[in-house]
C-alpha atoms as a PDB file:
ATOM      1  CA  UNK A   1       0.000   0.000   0.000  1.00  0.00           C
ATOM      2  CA  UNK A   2       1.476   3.458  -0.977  1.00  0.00           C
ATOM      3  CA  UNK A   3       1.718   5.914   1.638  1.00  0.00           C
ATOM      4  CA  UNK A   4       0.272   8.875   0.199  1.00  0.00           C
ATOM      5  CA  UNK A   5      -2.941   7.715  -2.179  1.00  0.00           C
ATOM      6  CA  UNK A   6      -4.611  11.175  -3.004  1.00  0.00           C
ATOM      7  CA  UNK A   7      -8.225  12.755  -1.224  1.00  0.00           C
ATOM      8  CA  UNK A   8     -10.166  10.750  -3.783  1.00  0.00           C
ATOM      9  CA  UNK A   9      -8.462   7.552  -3.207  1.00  0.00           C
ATOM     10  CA  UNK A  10      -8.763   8.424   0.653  1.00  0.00           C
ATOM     11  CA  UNK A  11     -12.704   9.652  -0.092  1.00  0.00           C
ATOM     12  CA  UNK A  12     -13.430   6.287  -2.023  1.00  0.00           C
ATOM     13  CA  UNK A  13     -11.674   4.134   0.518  1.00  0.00           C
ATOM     14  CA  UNK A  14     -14.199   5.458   3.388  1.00  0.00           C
ATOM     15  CA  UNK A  15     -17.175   5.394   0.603  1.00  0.00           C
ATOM     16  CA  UNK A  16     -16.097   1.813   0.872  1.00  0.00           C
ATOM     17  CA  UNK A  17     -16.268   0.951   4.146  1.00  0.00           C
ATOM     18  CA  UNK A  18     -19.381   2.847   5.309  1.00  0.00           C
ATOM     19  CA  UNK A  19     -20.801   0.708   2.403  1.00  0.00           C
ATOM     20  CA  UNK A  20     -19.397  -2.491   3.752  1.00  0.00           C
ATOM     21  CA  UNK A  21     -20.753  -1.544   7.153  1.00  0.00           C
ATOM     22  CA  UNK A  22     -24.227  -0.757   5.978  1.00  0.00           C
ATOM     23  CA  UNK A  23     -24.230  -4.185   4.268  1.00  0.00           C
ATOM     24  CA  UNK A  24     -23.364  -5.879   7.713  1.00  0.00           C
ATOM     25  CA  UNK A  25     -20.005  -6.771   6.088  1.00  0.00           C
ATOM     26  CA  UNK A  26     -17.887  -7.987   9.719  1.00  0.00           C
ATOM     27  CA  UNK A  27     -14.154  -8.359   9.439  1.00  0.00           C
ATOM     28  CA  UNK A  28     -12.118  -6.428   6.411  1.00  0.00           C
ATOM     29  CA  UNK A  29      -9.754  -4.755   4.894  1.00  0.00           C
ATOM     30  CA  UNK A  30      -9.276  -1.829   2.724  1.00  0.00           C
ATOM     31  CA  UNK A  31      -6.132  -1.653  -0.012  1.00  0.00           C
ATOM     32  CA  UNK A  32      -5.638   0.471  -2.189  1.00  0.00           C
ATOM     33  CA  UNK A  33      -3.203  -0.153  -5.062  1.00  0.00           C
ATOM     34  CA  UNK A  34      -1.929   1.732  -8.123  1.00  0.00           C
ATOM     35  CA  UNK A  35      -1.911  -0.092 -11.415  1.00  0.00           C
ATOM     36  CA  UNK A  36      -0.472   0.916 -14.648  1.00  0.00           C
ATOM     37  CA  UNK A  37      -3.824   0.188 -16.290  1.00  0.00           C
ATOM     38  CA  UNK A  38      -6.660   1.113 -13.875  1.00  0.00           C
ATOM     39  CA  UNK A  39      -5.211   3.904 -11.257  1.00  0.00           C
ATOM     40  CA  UNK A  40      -6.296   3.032  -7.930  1.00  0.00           C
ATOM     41  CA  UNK A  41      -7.912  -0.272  -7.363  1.00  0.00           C
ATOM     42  CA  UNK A  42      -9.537  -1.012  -4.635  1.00  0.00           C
ATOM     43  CA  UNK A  43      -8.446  -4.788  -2.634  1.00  0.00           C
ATOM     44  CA  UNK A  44     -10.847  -5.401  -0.023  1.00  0.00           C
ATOM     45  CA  UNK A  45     -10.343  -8.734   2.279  1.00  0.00           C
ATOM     46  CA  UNK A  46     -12.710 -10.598   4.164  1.00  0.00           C
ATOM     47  CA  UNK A  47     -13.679 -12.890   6.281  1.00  0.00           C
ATOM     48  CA  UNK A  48     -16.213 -14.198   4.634  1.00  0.00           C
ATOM     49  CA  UNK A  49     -16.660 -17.194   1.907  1.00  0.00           C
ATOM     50  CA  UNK A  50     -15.888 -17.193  -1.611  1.00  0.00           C
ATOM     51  CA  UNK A  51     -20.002 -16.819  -1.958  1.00  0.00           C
ATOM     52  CA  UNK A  52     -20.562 -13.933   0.516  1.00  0.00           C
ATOM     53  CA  UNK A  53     -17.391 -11.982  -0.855  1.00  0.00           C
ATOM     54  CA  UNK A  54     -18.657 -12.183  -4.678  1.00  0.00           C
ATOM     55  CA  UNK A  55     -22.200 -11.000  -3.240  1.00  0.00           C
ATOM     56  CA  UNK A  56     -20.709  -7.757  -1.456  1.00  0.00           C
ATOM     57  CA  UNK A  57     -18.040  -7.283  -4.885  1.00  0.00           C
ATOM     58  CA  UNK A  58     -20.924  -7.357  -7.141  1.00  0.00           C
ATOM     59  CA  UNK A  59     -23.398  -4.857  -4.259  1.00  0.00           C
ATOM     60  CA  UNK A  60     -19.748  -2.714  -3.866  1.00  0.00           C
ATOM     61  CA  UNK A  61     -19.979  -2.297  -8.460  1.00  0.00           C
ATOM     62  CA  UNK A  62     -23.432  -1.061  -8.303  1.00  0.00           C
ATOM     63  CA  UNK A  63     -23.306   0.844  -5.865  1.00  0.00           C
ATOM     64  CA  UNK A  64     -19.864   2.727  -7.030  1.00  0.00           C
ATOM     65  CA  UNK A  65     -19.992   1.789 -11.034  1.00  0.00           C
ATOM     66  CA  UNK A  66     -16.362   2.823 -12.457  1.00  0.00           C
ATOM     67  CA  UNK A  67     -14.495   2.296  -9.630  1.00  0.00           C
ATOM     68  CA  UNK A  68     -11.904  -0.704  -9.706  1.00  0.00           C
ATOM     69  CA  UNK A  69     -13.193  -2.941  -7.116  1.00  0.00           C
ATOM     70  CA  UNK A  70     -11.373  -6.501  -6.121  1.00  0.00           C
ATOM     71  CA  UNK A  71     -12.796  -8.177  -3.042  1.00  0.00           C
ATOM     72  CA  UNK A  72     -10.813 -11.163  -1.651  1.00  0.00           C
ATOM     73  CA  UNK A  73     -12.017 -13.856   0.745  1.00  0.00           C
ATOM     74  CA  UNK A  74     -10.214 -15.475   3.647  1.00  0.00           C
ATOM     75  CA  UNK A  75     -13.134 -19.088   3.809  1.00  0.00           C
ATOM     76  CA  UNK A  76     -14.212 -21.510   1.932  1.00  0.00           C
ATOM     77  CA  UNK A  77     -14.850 -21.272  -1.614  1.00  0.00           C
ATOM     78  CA  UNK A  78     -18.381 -22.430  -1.577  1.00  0.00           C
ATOM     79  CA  UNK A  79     -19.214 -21.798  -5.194  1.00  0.00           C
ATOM     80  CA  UNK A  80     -18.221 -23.706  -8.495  1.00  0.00           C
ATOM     81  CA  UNK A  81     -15.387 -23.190 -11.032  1.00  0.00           C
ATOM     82  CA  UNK A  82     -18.294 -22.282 -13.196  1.00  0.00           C
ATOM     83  CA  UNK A  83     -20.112 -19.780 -10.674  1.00  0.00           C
ATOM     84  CA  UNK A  84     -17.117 -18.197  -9.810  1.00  0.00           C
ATOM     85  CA  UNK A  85     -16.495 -17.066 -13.253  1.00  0.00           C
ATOM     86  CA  UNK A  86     -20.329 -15.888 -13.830  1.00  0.00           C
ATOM     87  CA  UNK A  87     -20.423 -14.023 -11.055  1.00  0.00           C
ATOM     88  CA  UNK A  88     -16.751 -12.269 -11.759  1.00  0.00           C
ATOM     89  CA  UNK A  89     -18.320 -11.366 -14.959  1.00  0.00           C
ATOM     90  CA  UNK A  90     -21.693 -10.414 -13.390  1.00  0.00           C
ATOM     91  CA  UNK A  91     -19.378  -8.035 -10.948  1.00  0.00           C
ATOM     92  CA  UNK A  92     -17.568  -6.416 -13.955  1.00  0.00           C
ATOM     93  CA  UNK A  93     -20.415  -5.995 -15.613  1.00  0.00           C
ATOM     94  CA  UNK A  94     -22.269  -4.086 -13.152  1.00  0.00           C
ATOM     95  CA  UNK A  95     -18.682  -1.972 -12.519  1.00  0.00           C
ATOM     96  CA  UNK A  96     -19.204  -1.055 -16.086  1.00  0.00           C
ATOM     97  CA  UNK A  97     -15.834  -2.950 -16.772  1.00  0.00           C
ATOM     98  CA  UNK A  98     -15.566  -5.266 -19.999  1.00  0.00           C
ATOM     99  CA  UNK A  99     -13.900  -8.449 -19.308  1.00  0.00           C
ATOM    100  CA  UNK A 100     -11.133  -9.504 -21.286  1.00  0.00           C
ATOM    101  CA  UNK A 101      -8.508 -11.795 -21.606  1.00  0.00           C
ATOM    102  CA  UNK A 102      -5.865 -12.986 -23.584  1.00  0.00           C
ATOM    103  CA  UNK A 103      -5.895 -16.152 -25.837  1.00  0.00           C
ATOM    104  CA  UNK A 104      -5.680 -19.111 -23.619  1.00  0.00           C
ATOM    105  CA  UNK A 105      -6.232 -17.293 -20.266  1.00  0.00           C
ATOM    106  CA  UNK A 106      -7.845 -19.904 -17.437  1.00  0.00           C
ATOM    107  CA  UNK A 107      -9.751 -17.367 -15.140  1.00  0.00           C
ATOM    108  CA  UNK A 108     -10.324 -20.549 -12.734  1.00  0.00           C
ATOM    109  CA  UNK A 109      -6.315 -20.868 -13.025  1.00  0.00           C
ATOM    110  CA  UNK A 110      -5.709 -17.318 -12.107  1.00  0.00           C
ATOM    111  CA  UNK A 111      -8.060 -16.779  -9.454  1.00  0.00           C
ATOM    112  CA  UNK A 112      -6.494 -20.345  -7.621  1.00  0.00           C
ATOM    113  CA  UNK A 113      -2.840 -19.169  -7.945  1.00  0.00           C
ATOM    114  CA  UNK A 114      -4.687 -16.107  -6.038  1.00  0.00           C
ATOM    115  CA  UNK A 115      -6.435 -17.609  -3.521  1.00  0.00           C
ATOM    116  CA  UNK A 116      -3.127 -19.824  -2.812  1.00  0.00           C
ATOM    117  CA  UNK A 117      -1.424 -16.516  -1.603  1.00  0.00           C
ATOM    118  CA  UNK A 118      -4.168 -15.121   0.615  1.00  0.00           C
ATOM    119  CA  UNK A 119      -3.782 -12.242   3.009  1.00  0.00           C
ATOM    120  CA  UNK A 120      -4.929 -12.253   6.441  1.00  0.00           C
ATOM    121  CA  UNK A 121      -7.063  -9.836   8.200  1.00  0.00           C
END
């Protein structure tokens, strides 16, 4: 996390959280990174499973459409290899965000090699 992220960074990050609070969200974590591609993207983490995560992503992109928004989970994964990647396209969807990938990119891949190096709260 970079030291100094800007007001609006700092703005969105508490936009964020009141959010997360008003959806009864418990335990988590607000990141903010930069990328080359997207500015500021927002990495929230929490304790919650894979399904209750993807609900409050997907809640998070409707509520703030345009705003890079990448919530991780720290419990089970209690969806399929198939929901997972509806509901990641559901989320960018809604975020106004058009998925794509390159030739012969595994989303299920990527998001395992992911979860393998998951933060803690």
């Amino acid at each position: 996390m970079f030291e100094s992220t800007g007001a609006l960074a700092d703005s969105l990050r508490s936009v964020i959280a009141r959010e997360l609070e008003r959806m009864g969200v418990g335990e988590y974590r607000v990141d903010i990174r930069e990328g080359p591609d997207w500015g500021h993207v927002f990495v929230i983490t929490v304790r919650a499973s894979a399904s209750e995560a993807l609900r409050a992503n997907l809640e998070l992109q409707r509520r703030l459409p345009g705003v890079p928004i990448v919530v991780k989970w720290t419990g089970a994964t209690d969806v399929t290899d198939e929901e997972l990647v509806e509901r990641v396209l559901e989320i960018a969807e809604a975020g106004g965000f058009r998925a794509r990938a390159p030739p012969g990119f595994d989303a299920v891949q990527a998001v395992r090699e992911v979860r393998e190096d998951r933060w803690r709260i």
